[in-house]
C-alpha atoms as a PDB file:
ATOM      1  CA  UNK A   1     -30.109-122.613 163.021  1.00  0.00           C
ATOM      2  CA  UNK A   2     -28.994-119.586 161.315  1.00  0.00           C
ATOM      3  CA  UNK A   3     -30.183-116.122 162.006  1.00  0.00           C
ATOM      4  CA  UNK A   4     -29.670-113.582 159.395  1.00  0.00           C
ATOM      5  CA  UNK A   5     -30.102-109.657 159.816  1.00  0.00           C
ATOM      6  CA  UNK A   6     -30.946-107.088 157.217  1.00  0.00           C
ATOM      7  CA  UNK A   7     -31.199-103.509 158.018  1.00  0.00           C
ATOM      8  CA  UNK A   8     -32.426-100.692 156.107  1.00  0.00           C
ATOM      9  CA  UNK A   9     -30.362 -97.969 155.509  1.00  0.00           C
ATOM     10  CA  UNK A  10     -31.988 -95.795 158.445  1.00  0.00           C
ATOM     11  CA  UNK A  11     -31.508 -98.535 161.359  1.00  0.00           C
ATOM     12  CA  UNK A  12     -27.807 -98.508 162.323  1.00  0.00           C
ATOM     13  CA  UNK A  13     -26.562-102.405 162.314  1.00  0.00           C
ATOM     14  CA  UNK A  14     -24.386-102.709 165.559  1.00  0.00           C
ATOM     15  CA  UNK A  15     -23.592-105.361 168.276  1.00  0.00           C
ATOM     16  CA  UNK A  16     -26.963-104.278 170.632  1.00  0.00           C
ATOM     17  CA  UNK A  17     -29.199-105.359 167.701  1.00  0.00           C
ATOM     18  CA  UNK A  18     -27.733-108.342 166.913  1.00  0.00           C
ATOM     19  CA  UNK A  19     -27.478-109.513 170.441  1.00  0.00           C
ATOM     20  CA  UNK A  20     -31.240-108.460 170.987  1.00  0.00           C
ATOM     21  CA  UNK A  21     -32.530-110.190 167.786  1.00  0.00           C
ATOM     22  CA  UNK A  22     -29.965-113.416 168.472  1.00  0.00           C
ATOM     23  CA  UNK A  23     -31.834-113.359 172.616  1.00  0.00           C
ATOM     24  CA  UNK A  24     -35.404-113.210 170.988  1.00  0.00           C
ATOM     25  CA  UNK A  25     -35.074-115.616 168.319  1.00  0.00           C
ATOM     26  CA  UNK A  26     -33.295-118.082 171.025  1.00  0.00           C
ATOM     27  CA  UNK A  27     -36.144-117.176 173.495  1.00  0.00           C
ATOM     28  CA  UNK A  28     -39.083-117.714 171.611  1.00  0.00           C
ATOM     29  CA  UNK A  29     -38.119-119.801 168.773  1.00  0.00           C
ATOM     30  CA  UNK A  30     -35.723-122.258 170.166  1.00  0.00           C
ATOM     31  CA  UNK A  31     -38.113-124.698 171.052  1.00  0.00           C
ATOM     32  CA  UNK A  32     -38.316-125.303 166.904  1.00  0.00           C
ATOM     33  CA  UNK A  33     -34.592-125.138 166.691  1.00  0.00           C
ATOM     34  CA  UNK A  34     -34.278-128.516 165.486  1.00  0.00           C
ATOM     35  CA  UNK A  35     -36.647-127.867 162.718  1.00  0.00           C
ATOM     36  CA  UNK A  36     -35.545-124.360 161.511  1.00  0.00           C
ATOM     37  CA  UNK A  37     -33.255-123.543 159.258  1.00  0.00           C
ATOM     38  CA  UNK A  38     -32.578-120.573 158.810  1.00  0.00           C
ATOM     39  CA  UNK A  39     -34.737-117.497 160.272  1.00  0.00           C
ATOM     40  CA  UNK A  40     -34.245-114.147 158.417  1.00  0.00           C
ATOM     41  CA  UNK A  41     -35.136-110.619 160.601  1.00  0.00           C
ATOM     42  CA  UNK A  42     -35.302-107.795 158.521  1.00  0.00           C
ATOM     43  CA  UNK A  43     -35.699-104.378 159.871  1.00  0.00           C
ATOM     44  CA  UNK A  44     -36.580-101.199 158.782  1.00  0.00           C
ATOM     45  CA  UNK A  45     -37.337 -97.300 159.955  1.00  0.00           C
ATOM     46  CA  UNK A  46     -40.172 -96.531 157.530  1.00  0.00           C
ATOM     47  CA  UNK A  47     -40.303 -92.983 158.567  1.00  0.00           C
ATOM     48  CA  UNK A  48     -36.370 -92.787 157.898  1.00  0.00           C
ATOM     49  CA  UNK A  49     -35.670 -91.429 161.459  1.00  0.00           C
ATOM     50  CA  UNK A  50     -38.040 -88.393 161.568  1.00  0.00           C
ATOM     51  CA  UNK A  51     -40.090 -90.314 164.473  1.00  0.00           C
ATOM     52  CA  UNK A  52     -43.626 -91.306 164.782  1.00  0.00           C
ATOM     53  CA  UNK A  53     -45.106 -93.931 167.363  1.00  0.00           C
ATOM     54  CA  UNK A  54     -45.165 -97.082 165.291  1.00  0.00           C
ATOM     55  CA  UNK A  55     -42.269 -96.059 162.432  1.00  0.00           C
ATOM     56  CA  UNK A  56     -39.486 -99.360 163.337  1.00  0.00           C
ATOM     57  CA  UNK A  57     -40.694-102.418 161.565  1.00  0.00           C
ATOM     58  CA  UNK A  58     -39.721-106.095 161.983  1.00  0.00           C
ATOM     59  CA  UNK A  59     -39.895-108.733 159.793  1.00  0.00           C
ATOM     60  CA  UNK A  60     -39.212-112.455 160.637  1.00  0.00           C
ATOM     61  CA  UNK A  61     -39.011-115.336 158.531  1.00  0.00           C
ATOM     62  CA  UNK A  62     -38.560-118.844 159.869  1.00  0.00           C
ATOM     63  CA  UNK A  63     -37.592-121.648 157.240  1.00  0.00           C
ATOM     64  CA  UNK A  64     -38.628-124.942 158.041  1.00  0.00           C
ATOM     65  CA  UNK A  65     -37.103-128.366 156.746  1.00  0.00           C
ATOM     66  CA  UNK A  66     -39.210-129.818 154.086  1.00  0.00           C
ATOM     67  CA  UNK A  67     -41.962-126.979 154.867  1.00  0.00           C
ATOM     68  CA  UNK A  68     -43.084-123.218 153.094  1.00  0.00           C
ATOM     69  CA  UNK A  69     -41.290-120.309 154.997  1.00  0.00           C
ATOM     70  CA  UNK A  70     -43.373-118.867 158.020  1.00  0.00           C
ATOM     71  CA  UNK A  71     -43.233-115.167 158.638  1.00  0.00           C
ATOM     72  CA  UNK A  72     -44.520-112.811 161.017  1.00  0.00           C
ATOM     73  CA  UNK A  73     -44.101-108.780 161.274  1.00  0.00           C
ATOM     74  CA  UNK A  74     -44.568-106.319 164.423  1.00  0.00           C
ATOM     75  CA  UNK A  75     -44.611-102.470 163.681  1.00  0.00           C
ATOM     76  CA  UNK A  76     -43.635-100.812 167.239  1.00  0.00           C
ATOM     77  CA  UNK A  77     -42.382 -97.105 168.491  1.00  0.00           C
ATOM     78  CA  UNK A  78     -39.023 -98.526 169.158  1.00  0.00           C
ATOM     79  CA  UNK A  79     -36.589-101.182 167.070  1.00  0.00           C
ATOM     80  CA  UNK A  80     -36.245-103.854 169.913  1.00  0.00           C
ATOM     81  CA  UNK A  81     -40.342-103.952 170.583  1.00  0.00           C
ATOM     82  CA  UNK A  82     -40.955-104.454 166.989  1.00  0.00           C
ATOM     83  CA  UNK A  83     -38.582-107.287 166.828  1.00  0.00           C
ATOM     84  CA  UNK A  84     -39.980-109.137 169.803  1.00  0.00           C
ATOM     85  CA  UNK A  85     -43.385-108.768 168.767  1.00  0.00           C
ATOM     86  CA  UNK A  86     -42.113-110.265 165.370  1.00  0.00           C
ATOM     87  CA  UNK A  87     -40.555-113.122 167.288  1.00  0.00           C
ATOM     88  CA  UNK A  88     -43.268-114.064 169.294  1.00  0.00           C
ATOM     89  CA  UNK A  89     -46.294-113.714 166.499  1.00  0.00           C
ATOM     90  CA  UNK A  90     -43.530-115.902 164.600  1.00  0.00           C
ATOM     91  CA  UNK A  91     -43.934-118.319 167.509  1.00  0.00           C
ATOM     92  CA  UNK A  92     -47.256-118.696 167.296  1.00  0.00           C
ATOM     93  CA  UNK A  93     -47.704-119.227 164.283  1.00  0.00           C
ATOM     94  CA  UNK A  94     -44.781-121.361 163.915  1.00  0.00           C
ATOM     95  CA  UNK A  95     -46.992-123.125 166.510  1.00  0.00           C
ATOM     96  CA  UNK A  96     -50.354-123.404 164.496  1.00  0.00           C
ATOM     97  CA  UNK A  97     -48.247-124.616 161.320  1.00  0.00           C
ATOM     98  CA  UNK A  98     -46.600-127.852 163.165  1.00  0.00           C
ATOM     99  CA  UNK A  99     -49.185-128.605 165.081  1.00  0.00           C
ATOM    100  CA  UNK A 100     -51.414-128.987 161.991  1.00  0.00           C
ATOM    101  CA  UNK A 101     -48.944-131.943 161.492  1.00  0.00           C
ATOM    102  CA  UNK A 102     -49.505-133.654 164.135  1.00  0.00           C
ATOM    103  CA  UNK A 103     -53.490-133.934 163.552  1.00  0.00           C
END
């Protein structure tokens, strides 16, 4: 599977966010791993630093094998909350969308 992260211009892209996003996507979507492609995380400050409570936004995107992209978002107070509310909303639903296979 491979994990690809976009930033916006107002989230600094260093070694803590990738680790975190790598640890969440592993965590919650690993059980699909098999199945996924690729996931793309895309994060963003929409208030471009000036603060607020729910201003960092994740974005995830899991691409299945022979199946339309899944995606999920999570709007938090802080970057690493958003992105593991995105991961685990993208778990669920990842969830709802295979098990409509097997029915």
């Amino acid at each position: 599977m491979n994990i690809q992260l976009r930033t916006d211009n107002n989230v600094q892209h260093d070694d803590s966010v990738v680790r975190h996003v790598e640890a969440m996507v592993e965590q919650h979507l690993g059980r699909y791993g098999e199945q996924l492609t690729r996931v793309e995380v895309h994060v963003s400050d929409t208030n471009a630093g000036k603060g607020g409570e729910r201003d960092k936004h994740c974005v995830m995107e899991a691409r299945l094998e022979g199946r339309p992209p899944v995606a999920a978002s999570e709007d938090a107070g802080e970057l690493a909350l958003a992105i593991t509310g995105a991961a685990k909303k993208l778990r669920r639903a990842l969830g709802h969308s295979l098990g409509k296979l097997g029915h």
